[in-house]
Protein backbone atom coordinates (compact mmCIF):
# COMPACT_ATOMS: atom_id res chain seq x y z
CA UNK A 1 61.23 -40.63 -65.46
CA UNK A 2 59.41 -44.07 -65.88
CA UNK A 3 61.13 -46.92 -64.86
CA UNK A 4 59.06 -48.79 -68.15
CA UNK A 5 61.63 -48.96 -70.81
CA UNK A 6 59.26 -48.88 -73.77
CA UNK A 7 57.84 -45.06 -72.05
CA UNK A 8 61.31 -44.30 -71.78
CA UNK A 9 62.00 -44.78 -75.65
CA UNK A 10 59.00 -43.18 -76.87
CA UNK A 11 59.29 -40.08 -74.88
CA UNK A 12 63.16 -40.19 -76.53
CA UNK A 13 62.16 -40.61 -79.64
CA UNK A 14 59.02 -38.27 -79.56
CA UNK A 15 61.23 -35.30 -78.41
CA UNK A 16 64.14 -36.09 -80.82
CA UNK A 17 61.26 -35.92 -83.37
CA UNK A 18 60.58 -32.29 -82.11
CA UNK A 19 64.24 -31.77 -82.71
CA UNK A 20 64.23 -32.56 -85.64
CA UNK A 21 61.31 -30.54 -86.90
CA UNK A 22 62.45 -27.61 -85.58
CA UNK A 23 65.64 -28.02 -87.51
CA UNK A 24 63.73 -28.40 -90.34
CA UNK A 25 61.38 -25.36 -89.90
CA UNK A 26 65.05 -23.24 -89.37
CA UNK A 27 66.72 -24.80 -92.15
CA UNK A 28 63.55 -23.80 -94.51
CA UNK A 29 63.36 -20.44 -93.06
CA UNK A 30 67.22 -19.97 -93.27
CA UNK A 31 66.96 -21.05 -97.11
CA UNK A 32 64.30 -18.61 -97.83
CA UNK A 33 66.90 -16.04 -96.40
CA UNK A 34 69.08 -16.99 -98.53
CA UNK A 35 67.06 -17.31 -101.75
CA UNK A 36 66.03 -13.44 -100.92
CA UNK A 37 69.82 -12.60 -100.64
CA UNK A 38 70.45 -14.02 -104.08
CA UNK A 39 67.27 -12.39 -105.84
CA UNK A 40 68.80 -9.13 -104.40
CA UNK A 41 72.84 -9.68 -105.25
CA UNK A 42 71.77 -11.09 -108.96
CA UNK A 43 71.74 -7.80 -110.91
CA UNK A 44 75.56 -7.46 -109.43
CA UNK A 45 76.88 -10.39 -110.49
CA UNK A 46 79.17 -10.76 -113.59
CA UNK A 47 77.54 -13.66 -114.86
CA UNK A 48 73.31 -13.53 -113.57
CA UNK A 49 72.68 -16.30 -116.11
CA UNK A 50 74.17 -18.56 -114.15
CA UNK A 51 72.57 -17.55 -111.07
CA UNK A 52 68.90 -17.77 -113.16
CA UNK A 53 69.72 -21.14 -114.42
CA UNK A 54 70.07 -22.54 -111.24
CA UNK A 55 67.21 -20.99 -109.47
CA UNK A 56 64.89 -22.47 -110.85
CA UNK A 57 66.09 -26.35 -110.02
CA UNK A 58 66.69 -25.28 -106.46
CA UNK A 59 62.84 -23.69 -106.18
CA UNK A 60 61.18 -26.62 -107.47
CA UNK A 61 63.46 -28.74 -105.15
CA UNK A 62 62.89 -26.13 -101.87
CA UNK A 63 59.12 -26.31 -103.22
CA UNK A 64 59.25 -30.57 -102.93
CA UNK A 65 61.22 -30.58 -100.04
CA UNK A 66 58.50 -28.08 -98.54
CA UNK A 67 55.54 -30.06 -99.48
CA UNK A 68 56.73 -33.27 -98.24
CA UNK A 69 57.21 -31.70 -94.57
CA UNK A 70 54.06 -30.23 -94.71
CA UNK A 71 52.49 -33.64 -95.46
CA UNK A 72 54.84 -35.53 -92.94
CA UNK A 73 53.55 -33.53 -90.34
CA UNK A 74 49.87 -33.13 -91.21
CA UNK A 75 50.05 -37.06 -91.47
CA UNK A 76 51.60 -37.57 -87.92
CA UNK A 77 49.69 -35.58 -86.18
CA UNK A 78 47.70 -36.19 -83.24
């Protein structure tokens, strides 16, 4: 480890940063799980409608939520 303080913060902060994306890359993954599992228990419910009418605000959320990783990333790359 350096004894600079300033390489000693960056490497912290570059690896919490790793963290933190690989959180976010489970947490995505685990969410499209679970949007799969609720396509497929729907048709069972007793009341689908409800299940319908809030699909569609969570996708469009999932989709912005998605989008602005994507763009986070390809920005800070390098």
């Amino acid at each position: 480890m350096s004894l600079n303080g300033y390489d000693s913060a960056f490497d912290q902060a570059t690896n919490e940063r790793a963290e933190i994306r690989l959180e976010i890359e489970r947490l995505l993954s685990r969410g499209e799980l679970l949007d799969k599992l609720l396509e497929c228990l729907a048709p069972f419910v007793t009341s689908p409608k409800a299940v319908e009418a809030a699909e569609p605000a969570h996708q469009e959320q999932h989709n912005e939520q998605h989008q602005e990783h994507h763009e986070y990333h390809e920005h800070h790359q390098g």
